[in-house]
PDB file of N, CA and C in Angstrom:
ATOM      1  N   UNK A   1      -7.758  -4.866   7.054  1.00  0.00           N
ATOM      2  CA  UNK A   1      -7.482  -4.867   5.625  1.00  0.00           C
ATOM      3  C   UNK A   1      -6.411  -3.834   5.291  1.00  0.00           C
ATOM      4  N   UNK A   2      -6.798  -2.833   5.764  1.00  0.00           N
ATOM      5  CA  UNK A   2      -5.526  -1.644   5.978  1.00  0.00           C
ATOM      6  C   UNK A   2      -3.969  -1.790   6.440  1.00  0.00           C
ATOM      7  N   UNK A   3      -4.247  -2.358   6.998  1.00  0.00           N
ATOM      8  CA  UNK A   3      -2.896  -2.651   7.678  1.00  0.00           C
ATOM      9  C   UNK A   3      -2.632  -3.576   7.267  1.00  0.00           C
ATOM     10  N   UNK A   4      -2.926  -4.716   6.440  1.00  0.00           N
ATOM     11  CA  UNK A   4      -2.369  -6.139   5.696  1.00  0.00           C
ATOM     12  C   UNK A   4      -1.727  -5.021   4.460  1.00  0.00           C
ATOM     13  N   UNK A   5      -1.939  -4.235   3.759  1.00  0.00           N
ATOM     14  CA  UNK A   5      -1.536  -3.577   2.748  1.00  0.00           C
ATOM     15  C   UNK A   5      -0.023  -2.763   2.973  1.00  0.00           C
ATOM     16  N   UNK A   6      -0.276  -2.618   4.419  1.00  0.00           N
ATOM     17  CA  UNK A   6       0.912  -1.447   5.050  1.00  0.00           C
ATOM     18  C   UNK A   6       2.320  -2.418   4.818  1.00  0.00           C
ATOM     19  N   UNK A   7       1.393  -4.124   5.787  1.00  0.00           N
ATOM     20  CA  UNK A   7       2.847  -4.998   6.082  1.00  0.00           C
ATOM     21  C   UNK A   7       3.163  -5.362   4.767  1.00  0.00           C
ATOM     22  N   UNK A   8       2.560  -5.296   3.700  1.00  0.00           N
ATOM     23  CA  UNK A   8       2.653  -5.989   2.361  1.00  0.00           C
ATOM     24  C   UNK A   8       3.809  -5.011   1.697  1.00  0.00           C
ATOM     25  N   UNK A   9       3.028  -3.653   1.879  1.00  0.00           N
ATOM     26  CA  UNK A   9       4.152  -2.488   1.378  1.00  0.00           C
ATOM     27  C   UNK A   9       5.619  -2.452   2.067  1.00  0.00           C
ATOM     28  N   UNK A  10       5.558  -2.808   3.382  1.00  0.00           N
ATOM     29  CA  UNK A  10       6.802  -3.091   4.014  1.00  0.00           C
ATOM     30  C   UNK A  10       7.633  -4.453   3.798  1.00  0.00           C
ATOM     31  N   UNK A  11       7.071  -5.498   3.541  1.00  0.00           N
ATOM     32  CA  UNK A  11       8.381  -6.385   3.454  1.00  0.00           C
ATOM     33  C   UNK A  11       8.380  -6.193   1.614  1.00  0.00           C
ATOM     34  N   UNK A  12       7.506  -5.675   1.134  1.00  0.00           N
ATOM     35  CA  UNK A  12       7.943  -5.051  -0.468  1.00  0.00           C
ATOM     36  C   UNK A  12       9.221  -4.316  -0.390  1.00  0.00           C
ATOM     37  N   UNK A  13       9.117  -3.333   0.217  1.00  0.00           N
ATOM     38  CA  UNK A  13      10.460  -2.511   0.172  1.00  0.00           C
ATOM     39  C   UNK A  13      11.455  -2.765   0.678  1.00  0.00           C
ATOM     40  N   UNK A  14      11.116  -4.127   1.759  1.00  0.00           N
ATOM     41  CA  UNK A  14      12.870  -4.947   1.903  1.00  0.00           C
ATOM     42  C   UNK A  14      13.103  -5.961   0.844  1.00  0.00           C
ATOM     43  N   UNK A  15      12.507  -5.706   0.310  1.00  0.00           N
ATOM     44  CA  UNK A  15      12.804  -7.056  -1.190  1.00  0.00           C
ATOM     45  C   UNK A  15      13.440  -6.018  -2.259  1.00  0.00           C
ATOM     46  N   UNK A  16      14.748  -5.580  -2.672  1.00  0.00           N
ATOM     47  CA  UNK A  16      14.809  -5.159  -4.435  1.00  0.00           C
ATOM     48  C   UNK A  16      14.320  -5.160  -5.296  1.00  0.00           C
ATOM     49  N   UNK A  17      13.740  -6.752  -5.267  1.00  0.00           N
ATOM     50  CA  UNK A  17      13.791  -7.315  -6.428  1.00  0.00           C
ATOM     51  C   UNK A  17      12.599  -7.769  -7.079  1.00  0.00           C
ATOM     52  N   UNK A  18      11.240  -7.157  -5.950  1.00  0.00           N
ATOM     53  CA  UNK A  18       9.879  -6.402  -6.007  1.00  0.00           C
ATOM     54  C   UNK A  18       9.879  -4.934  -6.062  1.00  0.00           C
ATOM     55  N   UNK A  19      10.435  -4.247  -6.878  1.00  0.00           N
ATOM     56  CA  UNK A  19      10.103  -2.544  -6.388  1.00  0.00           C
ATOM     57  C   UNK A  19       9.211  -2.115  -7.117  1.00  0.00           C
ATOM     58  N   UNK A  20       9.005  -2.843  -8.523  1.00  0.00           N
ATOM     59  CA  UNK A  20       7.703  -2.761  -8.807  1.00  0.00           C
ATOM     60  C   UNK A  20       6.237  -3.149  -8.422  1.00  0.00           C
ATOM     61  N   UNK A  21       6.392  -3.731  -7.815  1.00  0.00           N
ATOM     62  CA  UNK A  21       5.488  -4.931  -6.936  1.00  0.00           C
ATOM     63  C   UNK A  21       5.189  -3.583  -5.772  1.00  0.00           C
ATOM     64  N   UNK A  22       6.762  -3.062  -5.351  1.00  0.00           N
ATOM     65  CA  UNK A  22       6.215  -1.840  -4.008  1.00  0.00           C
ATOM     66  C   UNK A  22       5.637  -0.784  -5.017  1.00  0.00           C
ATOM     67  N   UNK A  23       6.321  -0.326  -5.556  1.00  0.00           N
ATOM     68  CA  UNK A  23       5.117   0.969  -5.950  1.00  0.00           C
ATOM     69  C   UNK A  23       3.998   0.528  -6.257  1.00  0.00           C
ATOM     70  N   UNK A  24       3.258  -0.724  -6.896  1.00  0.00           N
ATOM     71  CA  UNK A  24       1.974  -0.893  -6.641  1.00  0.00           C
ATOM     72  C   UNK A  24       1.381  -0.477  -5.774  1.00  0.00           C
ATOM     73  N   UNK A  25       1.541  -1.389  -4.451  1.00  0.00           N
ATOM     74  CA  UNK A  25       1.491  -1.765  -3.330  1.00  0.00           C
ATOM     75  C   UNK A  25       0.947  -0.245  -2.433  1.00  0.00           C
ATOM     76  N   UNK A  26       1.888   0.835  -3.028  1.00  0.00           N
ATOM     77  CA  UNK A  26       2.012   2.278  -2.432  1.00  0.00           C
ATOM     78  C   UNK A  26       0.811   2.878  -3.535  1.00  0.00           C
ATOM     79  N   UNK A  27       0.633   2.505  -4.312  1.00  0.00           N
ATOM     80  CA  UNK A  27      -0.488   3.451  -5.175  1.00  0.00           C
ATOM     81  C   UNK A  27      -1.547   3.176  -4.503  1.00  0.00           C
ATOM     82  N   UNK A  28      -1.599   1.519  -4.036  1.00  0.00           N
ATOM     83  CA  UNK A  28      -3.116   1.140  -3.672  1.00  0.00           C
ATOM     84  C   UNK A  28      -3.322   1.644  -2.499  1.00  0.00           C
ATOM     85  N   UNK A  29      -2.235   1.790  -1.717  1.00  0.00           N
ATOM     86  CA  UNK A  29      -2.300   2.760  -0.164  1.00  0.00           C
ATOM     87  C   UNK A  29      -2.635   4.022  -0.309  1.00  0.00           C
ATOM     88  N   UNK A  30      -2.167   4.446  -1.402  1.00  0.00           N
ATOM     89  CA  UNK A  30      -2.325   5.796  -1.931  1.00  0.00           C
ATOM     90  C   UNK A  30      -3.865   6.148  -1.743  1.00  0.00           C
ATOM     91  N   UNK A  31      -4.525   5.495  -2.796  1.00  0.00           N
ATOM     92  CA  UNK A  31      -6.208   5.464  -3.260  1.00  0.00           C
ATOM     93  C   UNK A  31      -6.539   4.925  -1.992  1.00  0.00           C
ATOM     94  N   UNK A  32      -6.376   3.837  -1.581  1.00  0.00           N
ATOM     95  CA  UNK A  32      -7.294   3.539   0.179  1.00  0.00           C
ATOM     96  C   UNK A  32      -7.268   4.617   0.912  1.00  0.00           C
ATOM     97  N   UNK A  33      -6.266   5.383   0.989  1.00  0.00           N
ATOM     98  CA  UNK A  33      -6.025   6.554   2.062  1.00  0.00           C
ATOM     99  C   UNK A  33      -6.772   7.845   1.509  1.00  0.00           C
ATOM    100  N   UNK A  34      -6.928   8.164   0.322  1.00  0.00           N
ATOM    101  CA  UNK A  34      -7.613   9.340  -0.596  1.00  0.00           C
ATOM    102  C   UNK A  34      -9.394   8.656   0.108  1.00  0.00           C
ATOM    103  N   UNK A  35      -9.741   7.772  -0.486  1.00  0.00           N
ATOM    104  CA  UNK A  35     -11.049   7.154  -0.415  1.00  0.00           C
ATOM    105  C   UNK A  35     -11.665   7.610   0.769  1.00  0.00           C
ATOM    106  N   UNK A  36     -10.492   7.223   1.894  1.00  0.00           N
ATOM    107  CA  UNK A  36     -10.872   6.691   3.721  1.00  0.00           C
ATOM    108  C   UNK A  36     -10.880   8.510   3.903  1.00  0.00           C
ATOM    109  N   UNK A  37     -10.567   9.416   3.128  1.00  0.00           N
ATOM    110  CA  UNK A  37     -10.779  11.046   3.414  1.00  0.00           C
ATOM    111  C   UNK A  37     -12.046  11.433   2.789  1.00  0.00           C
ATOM    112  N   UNK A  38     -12.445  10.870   2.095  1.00  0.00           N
ATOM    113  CA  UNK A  38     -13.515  10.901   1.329  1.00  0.00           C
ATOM    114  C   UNK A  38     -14.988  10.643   1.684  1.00  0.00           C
ATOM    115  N   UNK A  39     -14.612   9.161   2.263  1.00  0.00           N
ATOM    116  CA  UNK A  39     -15.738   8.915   2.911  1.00  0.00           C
ATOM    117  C   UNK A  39     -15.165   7.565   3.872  1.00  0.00           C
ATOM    118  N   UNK A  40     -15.703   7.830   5.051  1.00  0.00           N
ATOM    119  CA  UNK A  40     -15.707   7.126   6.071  1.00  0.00           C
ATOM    120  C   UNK A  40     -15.900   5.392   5.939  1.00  0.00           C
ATOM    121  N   UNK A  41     -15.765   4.405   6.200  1.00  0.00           N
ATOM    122  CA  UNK A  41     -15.567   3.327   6.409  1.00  0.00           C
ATOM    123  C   UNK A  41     -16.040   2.841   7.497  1.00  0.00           C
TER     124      UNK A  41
END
């Protein structure tokens, strides 16, 4: 699930013309990655 988010964030940021679409993309990585320090999975 983690890593579907990573490749999602990556072909986001070869697209322009999603960069809003990438900073989503990076917030939700953001909070998954805060969470996964938080508590284990």
């Amino acid at each position: 699930m983690y890593l579907l988010y990573l490749y999602n964030s990556f072909n986001n940021y070869k697209i322009p013309s999603k960069i809003p679409s990438s900073f989503y993309t990076v917030e939700k990585i953001a909070t998954m990655w805060w969470q996964s320090r938080h508590a284990r999975f």
